[in-house]
Structures are given as C-alpha cells and as structure tokens.
C-alpha atoms as a PDB file:
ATOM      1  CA  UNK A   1       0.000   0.000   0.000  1.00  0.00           C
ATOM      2  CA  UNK A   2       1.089   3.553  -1.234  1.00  0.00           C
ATOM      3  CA  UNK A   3       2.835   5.268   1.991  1.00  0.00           C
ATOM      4  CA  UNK A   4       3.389   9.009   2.377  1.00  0.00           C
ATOM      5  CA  UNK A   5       6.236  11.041   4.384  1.00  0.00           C
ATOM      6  CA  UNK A   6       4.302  14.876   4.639  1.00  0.00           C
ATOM      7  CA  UNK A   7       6.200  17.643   6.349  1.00  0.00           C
ATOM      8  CA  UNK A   8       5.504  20.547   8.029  1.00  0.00           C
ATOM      9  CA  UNK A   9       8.100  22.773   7.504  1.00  0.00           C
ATOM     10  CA  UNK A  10       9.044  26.780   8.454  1.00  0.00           C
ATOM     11  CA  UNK A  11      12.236  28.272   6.816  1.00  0.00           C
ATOM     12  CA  UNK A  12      15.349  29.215   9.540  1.00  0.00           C
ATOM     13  CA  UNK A  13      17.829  29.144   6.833  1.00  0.00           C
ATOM     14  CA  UNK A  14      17.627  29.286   3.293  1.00  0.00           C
ATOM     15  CA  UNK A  15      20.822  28.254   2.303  1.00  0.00           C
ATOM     16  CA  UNK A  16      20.680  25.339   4.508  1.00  0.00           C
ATOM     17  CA  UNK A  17      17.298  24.607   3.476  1.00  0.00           C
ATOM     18  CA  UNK A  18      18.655  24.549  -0.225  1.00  0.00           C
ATOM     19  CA  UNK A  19      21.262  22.597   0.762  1.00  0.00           C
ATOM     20  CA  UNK A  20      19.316  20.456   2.676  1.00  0.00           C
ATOM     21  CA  UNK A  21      16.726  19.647  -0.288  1.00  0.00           C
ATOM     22  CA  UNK A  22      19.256  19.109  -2.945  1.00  0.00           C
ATOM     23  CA  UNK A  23      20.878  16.301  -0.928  1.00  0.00           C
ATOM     24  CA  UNK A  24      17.445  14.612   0.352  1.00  0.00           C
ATOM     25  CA  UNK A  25      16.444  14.336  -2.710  1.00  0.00           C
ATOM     26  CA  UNK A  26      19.460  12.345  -3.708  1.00  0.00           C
ATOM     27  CA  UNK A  27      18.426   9.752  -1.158  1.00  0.00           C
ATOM     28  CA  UNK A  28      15.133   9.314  -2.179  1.00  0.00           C
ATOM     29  CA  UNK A  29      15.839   7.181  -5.320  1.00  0.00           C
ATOM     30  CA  UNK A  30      16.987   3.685  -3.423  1.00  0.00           C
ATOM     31  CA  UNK A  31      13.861   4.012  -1.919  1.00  0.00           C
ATOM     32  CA  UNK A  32      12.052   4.615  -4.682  1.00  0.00           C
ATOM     33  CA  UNK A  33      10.770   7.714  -2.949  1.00  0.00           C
ATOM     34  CA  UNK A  34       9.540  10.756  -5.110  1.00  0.00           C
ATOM     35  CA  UNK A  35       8.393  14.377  -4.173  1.00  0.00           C
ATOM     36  CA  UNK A  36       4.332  14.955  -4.650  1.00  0.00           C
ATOM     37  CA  UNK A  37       4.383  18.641  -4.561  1.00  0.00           C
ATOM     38  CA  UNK A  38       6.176  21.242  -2.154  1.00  0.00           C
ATOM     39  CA  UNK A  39       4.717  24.983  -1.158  1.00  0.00           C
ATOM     40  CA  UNK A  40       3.166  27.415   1.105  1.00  0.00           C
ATOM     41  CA  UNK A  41       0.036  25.889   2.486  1.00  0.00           C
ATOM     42  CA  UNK A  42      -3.263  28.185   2.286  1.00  0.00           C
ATOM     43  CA  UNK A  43      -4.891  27.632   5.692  1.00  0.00           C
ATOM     44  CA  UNK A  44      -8.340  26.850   5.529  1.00  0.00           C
ATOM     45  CA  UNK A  45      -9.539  26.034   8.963  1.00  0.00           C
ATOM     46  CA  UNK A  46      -7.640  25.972  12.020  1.00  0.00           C
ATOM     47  CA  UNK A  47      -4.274  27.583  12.695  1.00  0.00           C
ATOM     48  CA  UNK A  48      -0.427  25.750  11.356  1.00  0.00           C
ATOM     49  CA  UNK A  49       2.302  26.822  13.032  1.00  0.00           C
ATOM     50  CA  UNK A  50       4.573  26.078  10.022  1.00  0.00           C
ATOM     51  CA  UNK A  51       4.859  27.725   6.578  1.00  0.00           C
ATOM     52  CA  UNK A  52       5.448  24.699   4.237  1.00  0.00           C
ATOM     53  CA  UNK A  53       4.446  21.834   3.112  1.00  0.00           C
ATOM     54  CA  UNK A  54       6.276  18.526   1.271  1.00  0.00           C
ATOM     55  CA  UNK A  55       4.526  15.176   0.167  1.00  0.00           C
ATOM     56  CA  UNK A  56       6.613  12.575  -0.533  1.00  0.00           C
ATOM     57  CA  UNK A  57       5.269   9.045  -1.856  1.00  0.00           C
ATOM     58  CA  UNK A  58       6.793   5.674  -1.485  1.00  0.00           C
ATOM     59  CA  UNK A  59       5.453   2.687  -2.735  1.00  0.00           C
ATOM     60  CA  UNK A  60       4.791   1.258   0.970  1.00  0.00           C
ATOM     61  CA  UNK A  61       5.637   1.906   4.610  1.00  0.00           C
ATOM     62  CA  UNK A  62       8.233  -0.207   5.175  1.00  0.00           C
ATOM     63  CA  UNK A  63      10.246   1.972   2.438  1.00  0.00           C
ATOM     64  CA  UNK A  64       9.539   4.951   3.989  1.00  0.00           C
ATOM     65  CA  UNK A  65      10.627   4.311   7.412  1.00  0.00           C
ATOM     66  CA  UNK A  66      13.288   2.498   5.769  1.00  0.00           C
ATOM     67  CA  UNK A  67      14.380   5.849   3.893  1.00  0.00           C
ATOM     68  CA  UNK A  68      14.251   7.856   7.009  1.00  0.00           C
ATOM     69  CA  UNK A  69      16.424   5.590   9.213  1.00  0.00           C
ATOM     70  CA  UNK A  70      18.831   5.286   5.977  1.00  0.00           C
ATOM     71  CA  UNK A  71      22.521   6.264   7.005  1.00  0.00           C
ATOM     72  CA  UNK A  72      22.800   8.480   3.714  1.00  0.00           C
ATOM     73  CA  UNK A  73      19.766  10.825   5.132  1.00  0.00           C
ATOM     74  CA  UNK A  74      20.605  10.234   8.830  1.00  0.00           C
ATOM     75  CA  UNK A  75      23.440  11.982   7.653  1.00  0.00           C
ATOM     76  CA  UNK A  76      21.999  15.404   6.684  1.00  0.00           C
ATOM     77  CA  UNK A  77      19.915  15.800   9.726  1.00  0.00           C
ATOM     78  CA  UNK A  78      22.116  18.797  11.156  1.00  0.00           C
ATOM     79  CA  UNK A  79      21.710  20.095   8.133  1.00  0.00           C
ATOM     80  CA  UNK A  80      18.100  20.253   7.623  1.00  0.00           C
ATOM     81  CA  UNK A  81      17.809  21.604  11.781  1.00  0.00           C
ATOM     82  CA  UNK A  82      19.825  24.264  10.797  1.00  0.00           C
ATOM     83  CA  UNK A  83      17.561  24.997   7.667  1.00  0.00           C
ATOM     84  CA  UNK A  84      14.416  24.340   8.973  1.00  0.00           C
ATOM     85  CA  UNK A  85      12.110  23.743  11.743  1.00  0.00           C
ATOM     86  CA  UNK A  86       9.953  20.991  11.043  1.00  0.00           C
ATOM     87  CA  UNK A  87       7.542  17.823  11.393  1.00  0.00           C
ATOM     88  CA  UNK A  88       7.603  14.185  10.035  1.00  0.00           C
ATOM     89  CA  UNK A  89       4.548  12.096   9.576  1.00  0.00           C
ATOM     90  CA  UNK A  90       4.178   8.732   7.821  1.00  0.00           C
ATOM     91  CA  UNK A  91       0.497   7.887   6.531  1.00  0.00           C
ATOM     92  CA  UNK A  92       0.279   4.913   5.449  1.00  0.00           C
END
C-alpha cells in the first residue's frame, strides 16, 4: 500500500534549506521515494504553526521508514535543523 512522508516545515535558513533539499532528494531514489508537490500551504480552517508543506510518496511503509532511518539521510539531519524547523509524519 502507497505510503506518504508529509512535512511541516518553516524556513530558519535558506541556504541550509537549499542545501538540505538538494541532498534529500538524492536519497530518495533507493527508496524509490519521489516528491508529490512542495509549497506554502493556504490555511483553511484551524491555525499551522509552520509555513510549508512537502509530500513525498513511497510505494509502501516499510520503504519509507526504511528511507528515514537510511545512514545516507541520517546523515543530513544537522543540516536540515539548521535549515528548517519541522515535522515528520508517515500515513500509510
């Protein structure tokens, strides 16, 4: 079953973020991971307390969770706290 990574996501850093997104993406492919969309979210009920939001599909959950505990993007985790503050969910 299709699984999806969406973040929540507010800009600390650009250049980090950049830096950040450039090299996630890069780790998405073993995992056969791809970007949905990416933007500024339009609030329509209720209040966010972030500015952004990614969708990422995978073809299951077990990928996913197997992307995120990956060494390759375990490894760019200072980087994206330093470009971003941010939250994580898997729906699956």
């Amino acid at each position: 079953m299709t699984a999806f990574i969406i973040v929540d996501l507010t800009p600390i850093d650009h250049e980090k973020l950049t830096e950040y997104s450039q090299k996630a993406a890069e780790t998405l492919t073993k995992f056969k991971g791809e970007f949905l969309t990416k933007g500024a979210i339009d609030v329509l009920h209720g209040e966010s307390q972030f500015s952004t939001k990614v969708i990422i599909q995978f073809p299951n959950k077990e990928e996913a969770k197997n992307w995120y505990q990956s060494s390759e993007y375990q490894a760019i985790l200072p980087i994206r706290n330093k470009g971003m503050k941010s939250q994580f969910h898997l729906v699956s």
